[in-house]
Protein backbone atom coordinates (compact mmCIF):
# COMPACT_ATOMS: atom_id res chain seq x y z
CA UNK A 1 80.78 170.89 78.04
CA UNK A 2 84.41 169.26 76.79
CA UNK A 3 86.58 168.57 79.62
CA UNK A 4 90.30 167.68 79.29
CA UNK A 5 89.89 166.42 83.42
CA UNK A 6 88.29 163.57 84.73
CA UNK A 7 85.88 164.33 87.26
CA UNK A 8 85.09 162.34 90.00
CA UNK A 9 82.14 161.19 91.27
CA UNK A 10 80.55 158.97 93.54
CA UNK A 11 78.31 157.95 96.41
CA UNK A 12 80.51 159.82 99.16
CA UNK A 13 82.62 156.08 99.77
CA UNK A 14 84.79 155.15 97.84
CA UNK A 15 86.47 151.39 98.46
CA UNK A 16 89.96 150.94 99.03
CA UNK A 17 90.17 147.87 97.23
CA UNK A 18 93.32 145.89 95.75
CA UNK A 19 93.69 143.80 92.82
CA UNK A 20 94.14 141.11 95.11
CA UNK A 21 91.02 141.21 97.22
CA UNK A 22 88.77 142.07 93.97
CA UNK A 23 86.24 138.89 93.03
CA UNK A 24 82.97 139.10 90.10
CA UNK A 25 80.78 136.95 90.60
CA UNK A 26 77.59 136.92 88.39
CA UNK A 27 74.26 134.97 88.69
CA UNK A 28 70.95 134.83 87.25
CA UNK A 29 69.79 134.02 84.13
CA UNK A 30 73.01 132.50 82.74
CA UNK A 31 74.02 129.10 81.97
CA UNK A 32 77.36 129.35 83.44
CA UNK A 33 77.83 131.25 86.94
CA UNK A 34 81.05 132.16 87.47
CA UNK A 35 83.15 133.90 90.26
CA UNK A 36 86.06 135.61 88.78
CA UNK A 37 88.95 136.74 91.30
CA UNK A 38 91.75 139.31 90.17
CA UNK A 39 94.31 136.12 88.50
CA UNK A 40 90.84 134.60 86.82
CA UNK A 41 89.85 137.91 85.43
CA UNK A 42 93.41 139.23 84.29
CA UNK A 43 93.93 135.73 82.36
CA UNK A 44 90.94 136.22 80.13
CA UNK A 45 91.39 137.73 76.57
CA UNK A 46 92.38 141.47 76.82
CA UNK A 47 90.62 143.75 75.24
CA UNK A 48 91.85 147.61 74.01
CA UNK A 49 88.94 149.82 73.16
CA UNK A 50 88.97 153.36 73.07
CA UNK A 51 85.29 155.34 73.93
CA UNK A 52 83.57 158.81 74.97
CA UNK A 53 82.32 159.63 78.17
CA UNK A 54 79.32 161.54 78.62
CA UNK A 55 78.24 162.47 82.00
CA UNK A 56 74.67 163.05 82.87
CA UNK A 57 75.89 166.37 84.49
CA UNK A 58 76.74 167.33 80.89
CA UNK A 59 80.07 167.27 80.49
CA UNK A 60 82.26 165.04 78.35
CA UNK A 61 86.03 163.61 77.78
CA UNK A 62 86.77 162.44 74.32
CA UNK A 63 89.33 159.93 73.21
CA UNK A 64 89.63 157.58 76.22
CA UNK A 65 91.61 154.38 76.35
CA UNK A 66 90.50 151.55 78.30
CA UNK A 67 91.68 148.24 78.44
CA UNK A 68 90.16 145.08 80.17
CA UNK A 69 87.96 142.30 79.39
CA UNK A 70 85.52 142.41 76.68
CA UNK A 71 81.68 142.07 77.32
CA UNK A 72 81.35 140.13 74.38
CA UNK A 73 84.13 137.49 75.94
CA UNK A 74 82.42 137.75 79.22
CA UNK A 75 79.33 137.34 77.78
CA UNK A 76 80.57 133.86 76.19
CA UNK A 77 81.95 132.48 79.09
CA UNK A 78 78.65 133.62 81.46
CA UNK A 79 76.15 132.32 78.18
CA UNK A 80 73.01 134.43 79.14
CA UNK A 81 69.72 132.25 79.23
CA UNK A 82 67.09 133.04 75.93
CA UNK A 83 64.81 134.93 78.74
CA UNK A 84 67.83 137.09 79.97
CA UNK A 85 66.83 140.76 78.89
CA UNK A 86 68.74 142.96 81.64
CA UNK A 87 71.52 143.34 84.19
CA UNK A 88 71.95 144.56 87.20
CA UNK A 89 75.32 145.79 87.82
CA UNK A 90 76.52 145.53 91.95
CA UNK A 91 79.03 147.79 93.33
CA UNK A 92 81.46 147.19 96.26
CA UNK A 93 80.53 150.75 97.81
CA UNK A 94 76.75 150.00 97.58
CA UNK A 95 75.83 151.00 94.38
CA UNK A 96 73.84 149.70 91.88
CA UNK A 97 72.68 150.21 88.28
CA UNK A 98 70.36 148.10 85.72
CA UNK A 99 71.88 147.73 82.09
CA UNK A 100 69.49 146.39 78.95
CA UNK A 101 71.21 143.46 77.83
CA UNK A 102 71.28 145.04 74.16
CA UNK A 103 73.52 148.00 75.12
CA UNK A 104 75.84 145.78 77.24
CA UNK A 105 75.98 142.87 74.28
CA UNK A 106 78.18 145.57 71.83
CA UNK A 107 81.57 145.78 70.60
CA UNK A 108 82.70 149.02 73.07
CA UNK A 109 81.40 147.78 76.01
CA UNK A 110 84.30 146.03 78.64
CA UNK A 111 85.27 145.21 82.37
CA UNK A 112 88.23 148.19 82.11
CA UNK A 113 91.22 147.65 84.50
CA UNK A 114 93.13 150.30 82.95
CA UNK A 115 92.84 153.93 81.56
CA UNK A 116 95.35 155.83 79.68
CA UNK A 117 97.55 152.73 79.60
CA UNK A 118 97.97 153.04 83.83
CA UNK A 119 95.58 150.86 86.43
CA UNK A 120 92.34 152.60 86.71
CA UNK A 121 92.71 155.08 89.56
CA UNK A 122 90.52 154.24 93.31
CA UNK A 123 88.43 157.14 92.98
CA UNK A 124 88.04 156.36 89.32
CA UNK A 125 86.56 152.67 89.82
CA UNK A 126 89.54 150.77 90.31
CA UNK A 127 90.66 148.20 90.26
CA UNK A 128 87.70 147.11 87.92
CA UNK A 129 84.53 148.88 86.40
CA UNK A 130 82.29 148.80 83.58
CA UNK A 131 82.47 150.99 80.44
CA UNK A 132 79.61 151.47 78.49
CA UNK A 133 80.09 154.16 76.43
CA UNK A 134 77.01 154.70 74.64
CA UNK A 135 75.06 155.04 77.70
CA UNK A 136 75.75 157.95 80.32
CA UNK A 137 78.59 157.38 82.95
CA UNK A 138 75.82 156.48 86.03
CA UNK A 139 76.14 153.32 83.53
CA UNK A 140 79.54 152.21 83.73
CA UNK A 141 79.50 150.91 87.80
CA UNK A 142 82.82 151.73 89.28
CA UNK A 143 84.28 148.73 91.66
CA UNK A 144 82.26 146.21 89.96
CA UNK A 145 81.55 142.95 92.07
CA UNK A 146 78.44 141.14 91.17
CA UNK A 147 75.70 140.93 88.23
CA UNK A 148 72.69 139.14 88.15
CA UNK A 149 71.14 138.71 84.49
CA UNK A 150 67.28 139.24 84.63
CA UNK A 151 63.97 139.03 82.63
CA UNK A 152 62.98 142.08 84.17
CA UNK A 153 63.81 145.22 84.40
CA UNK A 154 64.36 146.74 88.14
CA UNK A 155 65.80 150.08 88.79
CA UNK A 156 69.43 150.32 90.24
CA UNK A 157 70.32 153.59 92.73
CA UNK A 158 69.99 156.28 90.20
CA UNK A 159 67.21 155.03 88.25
CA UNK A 160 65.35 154.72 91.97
CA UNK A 161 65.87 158.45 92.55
CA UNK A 162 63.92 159.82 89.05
CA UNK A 163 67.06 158.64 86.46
CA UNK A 164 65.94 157.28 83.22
CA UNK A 165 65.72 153.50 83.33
CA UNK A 166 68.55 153.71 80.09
CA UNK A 167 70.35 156.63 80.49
CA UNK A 168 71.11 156.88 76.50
CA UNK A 169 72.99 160.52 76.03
CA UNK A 170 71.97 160.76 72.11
CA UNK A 171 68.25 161.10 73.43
CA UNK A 172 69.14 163.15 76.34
CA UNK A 173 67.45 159.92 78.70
CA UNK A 174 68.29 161.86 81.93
CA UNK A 175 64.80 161.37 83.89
CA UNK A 176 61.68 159.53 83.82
């Protein structure tokens, strides 16, 4: 189903978090951790991309703009170990989700700060989340705040309820 609305949805909590008070930091399997606050992420490269969304509830918005930091720049800065095959993605209101490294190392993919050309809405993941848009939206962790790259893969929230482990909406990957 096409929607022209954003729907929101979430655990039940959503974090009232500001620009200011928003940190990444990332671990694992990388060669360079790093702990990104707001300044740190807003001087990297920016990145405009626009993607699909496609919800697992089956419903989808076409045409929308993000902007933010690449995951290939991210990726170059964090340089992911040879054995590094997944991430999991750590959310300020609890969540979590595991990504394959090969969907998150592609062009689309980015930390988005802004939608529509306007800061990324609270209940919309604000002031940072994840956008991959091949994947279905469980994907795309709203208020982002740490990853850890792995050599195996572990199932995030979702995936620990039934989800599919990769969530791909071409295959219809909505449950084990």
């Amino acid at each position: 189903m096409l929607t022209r609305k954003w729907p929101v949805l979430d655990l039940g909590d959503q974090p009232n978090l500001l620009p200011k008070d928003w940190t990444l930091s990332v671990a694992g399997l990388i060669n360079n951790p790093i702990k990104w606050s707001w300044d740190d992420f807003m001087a990297q490269p920016q990145f405009d991309s626009t993607s699909d969304i496609h919800c697992v509830t089956q419903w989808s918005r076409f045409d929308n703009h993000w902007q933010g930091v690449s995951a290939k720049h991210f990726l170059s800065v964090v340089q992911p170990k040879l054995e590094a095959a997944y991430l999991m993605l750590k959310s300020y209101d609890g969540y979590a989700t595991n990504v394959p490294l090969k969907w998150f190392d592609d062009d689309d993919v980015l930390f988005a700060h802004s939608w529509e050309d306007e800061p990324i809405s609270r209940e919309h993941g604000g002031p940072v989340r994840i956008i991959l848009p091949k994947l279905y939206f469980w994907k795309s962790a709203k208020w982002v705040r740490h990853i850890t790259f792995m050599d195996k893969n572990g199932p995030g929230y979702w995936e620990a309820r039934g989800y599919h482990m990769e969530g791909d909406p071409w295959k219809e990957d909505r449950t084990e």
